[in-house]
N, C-alpha and C. Protein backbone atom coordinates (compact mmCIF):
# COMPACT_ATOMS: atom_id res chain seq x y z
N UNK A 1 -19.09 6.68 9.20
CA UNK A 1 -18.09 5.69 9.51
C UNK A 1 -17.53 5.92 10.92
N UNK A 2 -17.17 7.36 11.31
CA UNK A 2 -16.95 7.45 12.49
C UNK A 2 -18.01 7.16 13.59
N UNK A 3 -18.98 7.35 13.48
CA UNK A 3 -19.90 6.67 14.47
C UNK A 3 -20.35 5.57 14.69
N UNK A 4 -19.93 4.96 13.22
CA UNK A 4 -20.00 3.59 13.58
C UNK A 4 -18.72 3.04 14.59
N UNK A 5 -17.69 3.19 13.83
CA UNK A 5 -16.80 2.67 14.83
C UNK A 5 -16.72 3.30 16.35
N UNK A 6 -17.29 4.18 16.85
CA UNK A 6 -17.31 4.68 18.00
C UNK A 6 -18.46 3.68 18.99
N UNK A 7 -19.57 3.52 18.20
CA UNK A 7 -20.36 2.45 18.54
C UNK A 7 -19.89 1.46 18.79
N UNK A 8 -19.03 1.00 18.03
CA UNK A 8 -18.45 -0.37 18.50
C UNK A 8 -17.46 -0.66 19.08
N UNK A 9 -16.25 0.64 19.10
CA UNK A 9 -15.95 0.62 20.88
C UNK A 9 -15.15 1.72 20.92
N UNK A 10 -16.72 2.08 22.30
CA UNK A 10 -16.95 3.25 22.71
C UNK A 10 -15.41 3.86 23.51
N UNK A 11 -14.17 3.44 23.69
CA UNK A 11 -12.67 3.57 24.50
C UNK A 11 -12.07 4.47 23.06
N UNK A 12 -12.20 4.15 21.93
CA UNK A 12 -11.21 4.62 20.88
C UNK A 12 -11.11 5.70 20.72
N UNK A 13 -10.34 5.86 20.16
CA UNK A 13 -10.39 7.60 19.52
C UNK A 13 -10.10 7.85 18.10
N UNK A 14 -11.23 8.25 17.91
CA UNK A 14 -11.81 8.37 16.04
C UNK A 14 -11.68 9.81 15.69
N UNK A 15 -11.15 9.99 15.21
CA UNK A 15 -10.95 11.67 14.74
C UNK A 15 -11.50 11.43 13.21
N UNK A 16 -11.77 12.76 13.00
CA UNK A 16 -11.73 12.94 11.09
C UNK A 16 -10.97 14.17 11.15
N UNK A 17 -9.73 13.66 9.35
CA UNK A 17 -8.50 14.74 9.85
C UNK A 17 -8.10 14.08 8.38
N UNK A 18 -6.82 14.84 7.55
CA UNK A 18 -6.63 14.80 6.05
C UNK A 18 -5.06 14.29 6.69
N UNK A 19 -4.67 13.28 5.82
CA UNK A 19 -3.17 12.70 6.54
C UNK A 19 -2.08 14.24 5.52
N UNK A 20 -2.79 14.48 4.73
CA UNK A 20 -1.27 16.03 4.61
C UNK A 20 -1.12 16.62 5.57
N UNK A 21 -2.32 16.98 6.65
CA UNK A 21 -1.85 17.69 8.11
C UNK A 21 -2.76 17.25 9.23
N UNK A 22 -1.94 16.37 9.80
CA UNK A 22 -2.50 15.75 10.58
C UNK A 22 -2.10 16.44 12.15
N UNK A 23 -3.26 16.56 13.32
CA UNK A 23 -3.30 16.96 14.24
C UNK A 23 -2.68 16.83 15.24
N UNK A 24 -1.69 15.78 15.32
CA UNK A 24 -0.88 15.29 16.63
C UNK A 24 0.67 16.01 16.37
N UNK A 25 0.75 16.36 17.73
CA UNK A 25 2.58 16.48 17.71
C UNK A 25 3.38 15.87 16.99
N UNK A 26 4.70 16.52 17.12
CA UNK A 26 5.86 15.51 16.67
C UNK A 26 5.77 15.45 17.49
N UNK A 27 6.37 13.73 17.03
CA UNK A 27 6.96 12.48 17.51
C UNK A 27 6.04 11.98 18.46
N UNK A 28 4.76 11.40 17.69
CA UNK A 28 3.85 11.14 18.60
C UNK A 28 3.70 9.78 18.73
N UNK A 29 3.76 9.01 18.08
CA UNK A 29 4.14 7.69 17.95
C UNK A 29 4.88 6.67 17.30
N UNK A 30 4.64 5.16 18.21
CA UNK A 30 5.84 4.76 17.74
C UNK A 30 5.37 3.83 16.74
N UNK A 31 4.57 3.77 15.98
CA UNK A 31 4.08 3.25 14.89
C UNK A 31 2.68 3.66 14.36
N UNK A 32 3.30 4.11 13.22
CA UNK A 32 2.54 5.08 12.10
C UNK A 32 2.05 4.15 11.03
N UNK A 33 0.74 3.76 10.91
CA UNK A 33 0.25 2.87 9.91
C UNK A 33 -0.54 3.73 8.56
N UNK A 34 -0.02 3.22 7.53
CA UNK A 34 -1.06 3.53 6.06
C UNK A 34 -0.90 2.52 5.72
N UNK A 35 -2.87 1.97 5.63
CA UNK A 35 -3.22 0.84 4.73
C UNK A 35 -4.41 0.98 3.71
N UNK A 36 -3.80 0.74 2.41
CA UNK A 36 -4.38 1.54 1.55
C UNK A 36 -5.03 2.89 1.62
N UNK A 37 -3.85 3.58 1.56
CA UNK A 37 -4.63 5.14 1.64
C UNK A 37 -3.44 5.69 0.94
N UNK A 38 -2.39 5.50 0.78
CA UNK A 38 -1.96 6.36 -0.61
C UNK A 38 -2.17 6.88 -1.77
N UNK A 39 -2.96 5.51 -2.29
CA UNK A 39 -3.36 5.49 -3.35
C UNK A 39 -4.60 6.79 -3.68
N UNK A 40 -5.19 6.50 -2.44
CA UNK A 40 -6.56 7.72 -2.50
C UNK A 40 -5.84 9.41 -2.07
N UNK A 41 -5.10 9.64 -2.00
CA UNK A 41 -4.36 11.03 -1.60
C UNK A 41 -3.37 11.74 -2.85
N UNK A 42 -4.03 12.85 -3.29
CA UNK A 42 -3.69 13.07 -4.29
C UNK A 42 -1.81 13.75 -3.90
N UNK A 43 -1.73 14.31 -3.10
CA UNK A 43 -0.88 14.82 -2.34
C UNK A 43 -0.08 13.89 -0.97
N UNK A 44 0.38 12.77 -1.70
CA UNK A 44 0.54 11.98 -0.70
C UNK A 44 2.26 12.01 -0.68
N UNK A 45 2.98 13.14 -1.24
CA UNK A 45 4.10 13.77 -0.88
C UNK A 45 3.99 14.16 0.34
N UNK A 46 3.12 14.98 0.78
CA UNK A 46 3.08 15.65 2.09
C UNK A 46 2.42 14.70 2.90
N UNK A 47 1.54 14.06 2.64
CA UNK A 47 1.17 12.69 3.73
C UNK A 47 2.32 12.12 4.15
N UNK A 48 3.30 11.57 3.69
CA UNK A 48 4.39 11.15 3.98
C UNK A 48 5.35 11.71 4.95
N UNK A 49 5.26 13.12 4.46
CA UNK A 49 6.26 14.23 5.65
C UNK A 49 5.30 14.10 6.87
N UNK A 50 4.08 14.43 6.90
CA UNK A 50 3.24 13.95 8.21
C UNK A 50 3.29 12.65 8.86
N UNK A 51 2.99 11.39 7.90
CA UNK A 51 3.68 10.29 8.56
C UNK A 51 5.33 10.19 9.26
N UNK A 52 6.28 10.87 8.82
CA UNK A 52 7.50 11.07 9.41
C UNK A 52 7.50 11.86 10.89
N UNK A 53 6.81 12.70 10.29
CA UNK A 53 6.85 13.85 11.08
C UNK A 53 6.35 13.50 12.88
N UNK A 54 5.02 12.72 12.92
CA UNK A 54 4.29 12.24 13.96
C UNK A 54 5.43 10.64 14.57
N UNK A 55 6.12 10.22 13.91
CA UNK A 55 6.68 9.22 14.46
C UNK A 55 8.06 9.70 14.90
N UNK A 56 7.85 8.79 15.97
CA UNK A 56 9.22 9.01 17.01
C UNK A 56 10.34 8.02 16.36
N UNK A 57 11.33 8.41 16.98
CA UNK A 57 12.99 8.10 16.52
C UNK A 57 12.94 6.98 16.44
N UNK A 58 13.30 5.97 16.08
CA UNK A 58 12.99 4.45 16.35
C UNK A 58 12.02 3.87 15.83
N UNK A 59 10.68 4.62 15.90
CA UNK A 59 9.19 4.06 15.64
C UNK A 59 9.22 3.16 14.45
N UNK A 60 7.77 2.94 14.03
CA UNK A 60 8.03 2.15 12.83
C UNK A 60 6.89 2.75 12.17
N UNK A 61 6.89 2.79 10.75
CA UNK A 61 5.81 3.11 9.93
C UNK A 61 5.68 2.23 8.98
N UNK A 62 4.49 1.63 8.98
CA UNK A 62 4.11 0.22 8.20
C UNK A 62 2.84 0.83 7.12
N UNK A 63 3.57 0.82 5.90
CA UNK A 63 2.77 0.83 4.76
C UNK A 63 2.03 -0.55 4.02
N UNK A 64 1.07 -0.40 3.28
CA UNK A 64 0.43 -1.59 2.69
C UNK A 64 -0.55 -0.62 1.70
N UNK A 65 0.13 -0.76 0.69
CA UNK A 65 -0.74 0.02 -0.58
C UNK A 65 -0.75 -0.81 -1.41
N UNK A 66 -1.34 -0.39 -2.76
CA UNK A 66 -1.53 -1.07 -3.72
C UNK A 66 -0.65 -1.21 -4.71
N UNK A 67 -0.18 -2.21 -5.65
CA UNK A 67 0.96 -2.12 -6.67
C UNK A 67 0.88 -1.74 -7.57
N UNK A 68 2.09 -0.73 -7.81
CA UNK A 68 2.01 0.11 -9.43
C UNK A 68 1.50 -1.16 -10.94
N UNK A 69 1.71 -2.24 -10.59
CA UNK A 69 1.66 -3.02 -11.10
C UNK A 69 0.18 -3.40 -11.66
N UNK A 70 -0.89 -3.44 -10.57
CA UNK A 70 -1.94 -3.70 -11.07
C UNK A 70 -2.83 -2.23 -11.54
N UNK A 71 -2.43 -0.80 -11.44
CA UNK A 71 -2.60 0.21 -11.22
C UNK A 71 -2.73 0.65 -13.28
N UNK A 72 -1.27 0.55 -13.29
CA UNK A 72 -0.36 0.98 -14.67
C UNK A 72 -1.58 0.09 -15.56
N UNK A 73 -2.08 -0.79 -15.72
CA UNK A 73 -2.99 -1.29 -16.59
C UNK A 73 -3.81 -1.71 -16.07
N UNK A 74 -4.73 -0.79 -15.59
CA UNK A 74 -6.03 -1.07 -14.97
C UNK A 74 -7.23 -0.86 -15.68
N UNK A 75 -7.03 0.14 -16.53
CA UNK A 75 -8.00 0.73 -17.79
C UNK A 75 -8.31 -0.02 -18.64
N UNK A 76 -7.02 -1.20 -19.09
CA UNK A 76 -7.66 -2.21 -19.66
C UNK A 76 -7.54 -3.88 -19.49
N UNK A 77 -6.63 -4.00 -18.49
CA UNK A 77 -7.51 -5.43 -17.80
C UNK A 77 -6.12 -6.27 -18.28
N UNK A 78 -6.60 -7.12 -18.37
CA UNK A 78 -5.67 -8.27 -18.97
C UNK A 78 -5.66 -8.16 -20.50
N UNK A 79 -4.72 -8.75 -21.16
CA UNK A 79 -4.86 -9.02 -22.68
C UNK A 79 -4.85 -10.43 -22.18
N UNK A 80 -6.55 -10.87 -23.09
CA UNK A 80 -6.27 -12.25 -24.03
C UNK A 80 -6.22 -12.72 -25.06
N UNK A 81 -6.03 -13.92 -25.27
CA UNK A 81 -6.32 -14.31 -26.48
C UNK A 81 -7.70 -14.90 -26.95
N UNK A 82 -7.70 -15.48 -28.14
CA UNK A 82 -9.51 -15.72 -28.81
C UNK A 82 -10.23 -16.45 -27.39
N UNK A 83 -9.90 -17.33 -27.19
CA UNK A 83 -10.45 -18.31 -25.66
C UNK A 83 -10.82 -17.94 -24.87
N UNK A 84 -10.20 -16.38 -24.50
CA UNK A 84 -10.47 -15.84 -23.03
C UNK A 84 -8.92 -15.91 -21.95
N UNK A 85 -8.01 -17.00 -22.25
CA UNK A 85 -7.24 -17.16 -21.68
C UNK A 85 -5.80 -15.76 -21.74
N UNK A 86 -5.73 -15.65 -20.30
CA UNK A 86 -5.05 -14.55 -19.92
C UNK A 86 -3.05 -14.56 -20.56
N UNK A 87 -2.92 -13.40 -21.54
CA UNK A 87 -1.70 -13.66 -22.03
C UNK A 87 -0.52 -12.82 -21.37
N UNK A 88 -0.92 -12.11 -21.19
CA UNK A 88 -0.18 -10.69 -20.39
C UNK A 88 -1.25 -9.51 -19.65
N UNK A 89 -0.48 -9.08 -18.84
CA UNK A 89 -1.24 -7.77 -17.72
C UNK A 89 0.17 -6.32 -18.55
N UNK A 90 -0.74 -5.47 -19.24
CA UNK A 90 -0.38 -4.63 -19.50
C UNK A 90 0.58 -3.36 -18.33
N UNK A 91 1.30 -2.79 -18.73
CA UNK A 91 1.91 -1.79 -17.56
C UNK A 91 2.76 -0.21 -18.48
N UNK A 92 2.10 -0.31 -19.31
CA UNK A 92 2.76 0.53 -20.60
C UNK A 92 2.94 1.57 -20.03
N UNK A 93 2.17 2.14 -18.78
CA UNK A 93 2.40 3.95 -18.28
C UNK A 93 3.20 3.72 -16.63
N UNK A 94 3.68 2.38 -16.23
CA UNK A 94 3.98 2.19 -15.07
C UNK A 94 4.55 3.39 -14.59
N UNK A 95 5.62 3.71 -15.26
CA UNK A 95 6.47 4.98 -14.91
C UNK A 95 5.50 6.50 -14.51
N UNK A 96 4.54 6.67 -15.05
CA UNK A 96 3.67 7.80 -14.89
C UNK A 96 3.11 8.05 -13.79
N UNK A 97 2.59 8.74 -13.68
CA UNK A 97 1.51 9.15 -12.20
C UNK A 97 0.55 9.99 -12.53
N UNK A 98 -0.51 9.04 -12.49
CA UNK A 98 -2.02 9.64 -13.26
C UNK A 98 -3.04 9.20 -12.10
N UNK A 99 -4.26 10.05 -12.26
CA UNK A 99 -5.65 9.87 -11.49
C UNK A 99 -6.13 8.64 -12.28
N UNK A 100 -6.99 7.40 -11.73
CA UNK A 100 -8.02 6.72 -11.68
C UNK A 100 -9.52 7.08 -11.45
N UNK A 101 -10.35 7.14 -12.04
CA UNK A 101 -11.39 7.27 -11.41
C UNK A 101 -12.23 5.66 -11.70
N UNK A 102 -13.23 5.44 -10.60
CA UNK A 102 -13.66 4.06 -10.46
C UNK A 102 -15.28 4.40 -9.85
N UNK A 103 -16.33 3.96 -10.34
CA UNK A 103 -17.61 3.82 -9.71
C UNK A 103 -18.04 2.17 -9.55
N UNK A 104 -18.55 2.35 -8.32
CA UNK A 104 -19.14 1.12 -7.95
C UNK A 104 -20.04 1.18 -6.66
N UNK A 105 -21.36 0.34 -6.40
CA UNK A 105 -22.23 0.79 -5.53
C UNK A 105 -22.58 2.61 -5.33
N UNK A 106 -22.84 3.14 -6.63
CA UNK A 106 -23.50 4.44 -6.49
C UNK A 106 -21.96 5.89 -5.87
N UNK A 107 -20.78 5.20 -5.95
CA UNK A 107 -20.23 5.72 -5.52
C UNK A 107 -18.94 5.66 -6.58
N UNK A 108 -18.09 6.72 -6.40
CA UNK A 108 -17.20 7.66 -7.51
C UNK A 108 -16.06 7.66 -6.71
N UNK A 109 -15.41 6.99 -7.38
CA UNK A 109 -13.62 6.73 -6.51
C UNK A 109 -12.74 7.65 -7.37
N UNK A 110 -11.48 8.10 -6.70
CA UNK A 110 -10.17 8.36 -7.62
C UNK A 110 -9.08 7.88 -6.71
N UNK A 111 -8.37 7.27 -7.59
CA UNK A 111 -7.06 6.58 -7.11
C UNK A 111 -6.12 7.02 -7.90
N UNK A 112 -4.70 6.62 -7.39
CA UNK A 112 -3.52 7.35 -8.21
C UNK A 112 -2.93 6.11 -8.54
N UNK A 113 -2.25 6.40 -9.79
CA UNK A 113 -1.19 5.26 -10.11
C UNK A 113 0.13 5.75 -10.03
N UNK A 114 1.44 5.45 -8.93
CA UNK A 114 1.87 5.81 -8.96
C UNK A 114 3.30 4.60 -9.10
N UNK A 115 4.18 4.60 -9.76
CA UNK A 115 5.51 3.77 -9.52
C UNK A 115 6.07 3.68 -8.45
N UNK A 116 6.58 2.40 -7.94
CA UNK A 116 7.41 2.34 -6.80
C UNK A 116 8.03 3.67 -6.24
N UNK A 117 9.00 3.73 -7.18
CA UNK A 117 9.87 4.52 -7.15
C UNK A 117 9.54 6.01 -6.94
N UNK A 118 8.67 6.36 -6.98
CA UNK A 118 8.04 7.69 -5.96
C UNK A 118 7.53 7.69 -4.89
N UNK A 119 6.96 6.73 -4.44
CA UNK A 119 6.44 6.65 -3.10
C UNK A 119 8.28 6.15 -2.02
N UNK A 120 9.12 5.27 -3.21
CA UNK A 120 10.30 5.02 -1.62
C UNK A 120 11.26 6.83 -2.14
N UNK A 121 10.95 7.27 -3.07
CA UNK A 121 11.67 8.63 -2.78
C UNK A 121 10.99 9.54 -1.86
N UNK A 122 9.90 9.77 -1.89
CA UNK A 122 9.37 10.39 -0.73
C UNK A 122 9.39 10.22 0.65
N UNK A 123 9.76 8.75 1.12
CA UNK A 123 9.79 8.35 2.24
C UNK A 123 11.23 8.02 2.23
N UNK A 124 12.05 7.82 1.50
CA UNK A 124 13.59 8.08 1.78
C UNK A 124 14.05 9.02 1.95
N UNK A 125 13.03 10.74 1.71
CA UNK A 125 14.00 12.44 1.57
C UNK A 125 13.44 12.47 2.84
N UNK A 126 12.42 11.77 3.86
CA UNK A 126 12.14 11.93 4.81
C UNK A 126 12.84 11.41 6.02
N UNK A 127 14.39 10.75 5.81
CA UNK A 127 14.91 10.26 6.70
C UNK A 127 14.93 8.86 7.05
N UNK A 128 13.87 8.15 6.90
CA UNK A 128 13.44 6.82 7.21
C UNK A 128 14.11 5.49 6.05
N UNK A 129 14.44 4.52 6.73
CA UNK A 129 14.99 3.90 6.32
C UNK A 129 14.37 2.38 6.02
N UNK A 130 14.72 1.91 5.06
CA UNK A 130 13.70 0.39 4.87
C UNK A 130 14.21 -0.68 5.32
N UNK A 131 12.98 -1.06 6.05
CA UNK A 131 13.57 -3.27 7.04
C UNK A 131 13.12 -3.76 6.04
N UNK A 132 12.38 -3.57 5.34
CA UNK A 132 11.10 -4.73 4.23
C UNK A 132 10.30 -3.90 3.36
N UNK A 133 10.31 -5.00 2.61
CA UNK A 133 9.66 -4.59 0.98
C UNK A 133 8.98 -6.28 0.73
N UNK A 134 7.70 -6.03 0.31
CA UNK A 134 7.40 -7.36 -0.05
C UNK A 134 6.46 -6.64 -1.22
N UNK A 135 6.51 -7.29 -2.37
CA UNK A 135 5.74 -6.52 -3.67
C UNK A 135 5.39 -7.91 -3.94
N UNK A 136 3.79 -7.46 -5.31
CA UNK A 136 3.05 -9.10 -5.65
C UNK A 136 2.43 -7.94 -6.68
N UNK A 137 2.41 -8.75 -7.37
CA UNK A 137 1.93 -8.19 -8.69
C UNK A 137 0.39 -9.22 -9.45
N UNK A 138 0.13 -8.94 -10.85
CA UNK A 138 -0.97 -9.64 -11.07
C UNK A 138 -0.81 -11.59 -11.13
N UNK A 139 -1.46 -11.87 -10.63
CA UNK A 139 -1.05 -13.64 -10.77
C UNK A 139 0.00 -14.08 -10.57
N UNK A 140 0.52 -12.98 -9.18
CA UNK A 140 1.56 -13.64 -8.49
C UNK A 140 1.29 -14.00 -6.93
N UNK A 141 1.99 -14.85 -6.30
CA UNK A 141 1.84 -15.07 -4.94
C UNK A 141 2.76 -15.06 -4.35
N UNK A 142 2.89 -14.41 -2.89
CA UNK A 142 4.24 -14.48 -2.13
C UNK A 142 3.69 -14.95 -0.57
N UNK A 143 4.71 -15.67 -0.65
CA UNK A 143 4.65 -16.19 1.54
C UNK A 143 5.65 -14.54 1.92
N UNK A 144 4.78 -14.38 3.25
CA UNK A 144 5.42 -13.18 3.43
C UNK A 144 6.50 -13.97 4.28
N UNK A 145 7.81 -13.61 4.97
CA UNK A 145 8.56 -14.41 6.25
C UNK A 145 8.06 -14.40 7.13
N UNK A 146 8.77 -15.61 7.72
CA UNK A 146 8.33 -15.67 8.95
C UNK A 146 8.43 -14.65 10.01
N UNK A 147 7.67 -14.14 11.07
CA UNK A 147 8.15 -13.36 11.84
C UNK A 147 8.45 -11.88 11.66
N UNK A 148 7.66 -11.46 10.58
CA UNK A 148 7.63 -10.02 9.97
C UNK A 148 6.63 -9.66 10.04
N UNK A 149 7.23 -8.77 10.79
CA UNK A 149 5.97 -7.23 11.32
C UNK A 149 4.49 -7.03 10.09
N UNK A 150 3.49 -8.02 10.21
CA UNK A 150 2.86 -7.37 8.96
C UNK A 150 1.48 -7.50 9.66
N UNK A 151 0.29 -6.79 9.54
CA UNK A 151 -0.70 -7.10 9.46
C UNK A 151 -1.55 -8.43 8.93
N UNK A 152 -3.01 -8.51 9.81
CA UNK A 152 -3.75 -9.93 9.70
C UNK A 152 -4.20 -9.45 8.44
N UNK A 153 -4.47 -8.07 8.44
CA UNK A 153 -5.48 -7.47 7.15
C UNK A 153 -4.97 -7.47 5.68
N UNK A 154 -3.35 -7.63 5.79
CA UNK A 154 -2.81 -7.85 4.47
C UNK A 154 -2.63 -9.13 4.02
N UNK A 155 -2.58 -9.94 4.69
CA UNK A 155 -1.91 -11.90 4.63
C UNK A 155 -3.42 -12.22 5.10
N UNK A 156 -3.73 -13.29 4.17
CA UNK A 156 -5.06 -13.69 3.85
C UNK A 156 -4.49 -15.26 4.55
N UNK A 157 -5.45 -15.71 5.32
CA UNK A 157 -5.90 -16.78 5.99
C UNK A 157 -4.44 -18.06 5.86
N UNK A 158 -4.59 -18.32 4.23
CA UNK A 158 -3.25 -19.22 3.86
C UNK A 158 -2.21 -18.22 4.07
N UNK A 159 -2.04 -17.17 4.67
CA UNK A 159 -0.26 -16.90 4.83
C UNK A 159 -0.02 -16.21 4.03
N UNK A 160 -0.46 -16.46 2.71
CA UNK A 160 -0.10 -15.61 1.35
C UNK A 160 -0.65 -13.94 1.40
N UNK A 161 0.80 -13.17 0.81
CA UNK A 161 0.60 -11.40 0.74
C UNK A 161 -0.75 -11.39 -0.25
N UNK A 162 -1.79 -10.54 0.20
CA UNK A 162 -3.08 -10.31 -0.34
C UNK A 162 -2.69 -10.13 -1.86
N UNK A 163 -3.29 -10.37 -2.91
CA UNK A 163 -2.75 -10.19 -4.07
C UNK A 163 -3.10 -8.29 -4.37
N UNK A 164 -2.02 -7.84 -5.34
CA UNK A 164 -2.29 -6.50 -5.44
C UNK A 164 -1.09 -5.73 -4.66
N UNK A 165 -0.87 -5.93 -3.09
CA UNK A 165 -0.50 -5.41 -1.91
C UNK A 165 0.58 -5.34 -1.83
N UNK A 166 1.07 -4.02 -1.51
CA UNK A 166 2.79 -4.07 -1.33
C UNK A 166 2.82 -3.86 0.16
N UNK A 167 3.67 -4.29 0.89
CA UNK A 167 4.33 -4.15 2.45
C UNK A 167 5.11 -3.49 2.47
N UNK A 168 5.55 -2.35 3.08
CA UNK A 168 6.79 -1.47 2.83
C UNK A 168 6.79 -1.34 5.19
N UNK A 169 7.42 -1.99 5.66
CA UNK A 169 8.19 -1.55 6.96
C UNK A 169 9.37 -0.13 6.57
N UNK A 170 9.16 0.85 7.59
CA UNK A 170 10.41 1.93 7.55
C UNK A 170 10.77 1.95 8.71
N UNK A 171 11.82 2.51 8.76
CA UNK A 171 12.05 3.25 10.31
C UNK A 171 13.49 3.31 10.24
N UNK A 172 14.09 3.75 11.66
CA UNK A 172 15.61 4.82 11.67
C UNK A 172 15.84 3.72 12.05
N UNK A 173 16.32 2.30 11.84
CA UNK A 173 17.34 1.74 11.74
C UNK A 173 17.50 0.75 10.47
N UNK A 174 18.91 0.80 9.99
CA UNK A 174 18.91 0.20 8.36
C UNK A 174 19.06 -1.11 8.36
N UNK A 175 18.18 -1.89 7.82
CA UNK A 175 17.94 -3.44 7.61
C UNK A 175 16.83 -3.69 6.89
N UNK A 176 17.36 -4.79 5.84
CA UNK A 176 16.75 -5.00 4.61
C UNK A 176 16.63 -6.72 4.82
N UNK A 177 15.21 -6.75 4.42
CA UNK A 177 14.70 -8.25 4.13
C UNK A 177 13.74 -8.51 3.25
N UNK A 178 14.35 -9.02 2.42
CA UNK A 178 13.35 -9.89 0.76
C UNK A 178 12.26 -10.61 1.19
N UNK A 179 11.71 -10.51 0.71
CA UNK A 179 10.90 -11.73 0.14
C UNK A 179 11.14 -13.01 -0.50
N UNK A 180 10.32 -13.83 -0.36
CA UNK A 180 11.00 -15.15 -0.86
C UNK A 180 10.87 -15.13 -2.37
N UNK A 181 11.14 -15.63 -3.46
CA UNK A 181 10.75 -16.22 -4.59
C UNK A 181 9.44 -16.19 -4.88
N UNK A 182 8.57 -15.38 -5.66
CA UNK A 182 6.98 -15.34 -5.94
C UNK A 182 6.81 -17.29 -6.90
N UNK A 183 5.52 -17.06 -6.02
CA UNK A 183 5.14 -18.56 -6.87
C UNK A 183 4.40 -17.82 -7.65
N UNK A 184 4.43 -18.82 -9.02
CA UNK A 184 3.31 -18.37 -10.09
C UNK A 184 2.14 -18.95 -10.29
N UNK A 185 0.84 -18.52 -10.15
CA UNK A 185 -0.21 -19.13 -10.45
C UNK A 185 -0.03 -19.45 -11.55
N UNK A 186 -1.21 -20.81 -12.33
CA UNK A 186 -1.71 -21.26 -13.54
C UNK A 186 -2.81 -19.90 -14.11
N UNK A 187 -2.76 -19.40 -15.05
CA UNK A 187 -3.45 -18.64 -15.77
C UNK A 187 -4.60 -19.19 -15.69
N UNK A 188 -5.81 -18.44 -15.76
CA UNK A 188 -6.88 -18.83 -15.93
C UNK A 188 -7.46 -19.46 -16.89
N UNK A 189 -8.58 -20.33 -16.98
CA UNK A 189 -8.50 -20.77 -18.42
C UNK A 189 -10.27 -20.07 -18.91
């Protein structure tokens, strides 16, 4: 992977490096990105102190992980009924924090399921403070606002937060902004 992207442009700088200890100074920059990579870090307590740690006073650190939501009942999918039609998305262990494991194309994943509420305690004992929170859960949709710091890679073509995807903006100054009202899709039939 690193040589690929070096191939394709040859200016960057591609390291391979574990985000629990990552190689750069403090306060090395002013925006610290994780996109989808929490989920894959079993130890992503200390990823977090490293993400703090490398960003400068002010900076910003822009998360985009996956939601406890689709995580907590992933093992077994949707409940339907006789038809096929989707009745509820299970979340019975939301609160927990357990390994995933996932194969697909010859290859062996582990992901974590973890609740909100551990990933903003870890990044709240770290000092940092939250502008935005945008959460989407199963067969939900959200317009992210206007004019918020987010990635092309999370907001899909129509505007709408990728389904799955949480947005979490931090940084040392305190300001909070919602999200709008989730629209609800029609269930599948």
């Amino acid at each position: 992977m690193l040589d690929t992207a070096r191939q394709r442009d040859p200016s960057g700088d591609y390291r391979y490096g574990r985000a629990e200890q990552l190689e750069f100074p403090d306060a090395s920059f002013d925006l610290v990105v994780s996109y989808i990579t929490l989920v894959d870090i079993p130890d992503f307590r200390a990823a977090i102190r490293e993400m703090a740690r490398v960003l400068r006073p002010g900076g910003a650190l822009l998360i985009a992980n996956l939601t406890g939501f689709t995580s907590a009942g992933a093992e077994q999918g949707w409940v339907r009924d006789e038809a096929g039609r989707r009745l509820h998305f299970p979340v019975d262990r939301y609160l927990d924090e357990f390994p995933m494991s996932f194969a697909w194309a010859g290859i062996r994943i582990e992901n974590w399921h973890r609740p909100l509420s551990a990933y903003m305690t870890a990044l709240l004992e770290q000092g940092l403070l939250l502008r935005f929170l945008c959460r989407t859960g199963p067969g939900v949709r959200r317009s992210l606002p206007a004019g918020r710091f987010s990635p092309r890679a999370v907001v899909r073509r129509d505007g709408m937060a990728a389904p799955g995807v949480r947005v979490v903006e931090l940084s040392g100054r305190a300001c909070l902004a919602a999200c709008p009202k989730p629209e609800k899709q029609p269930h599948a039939k």
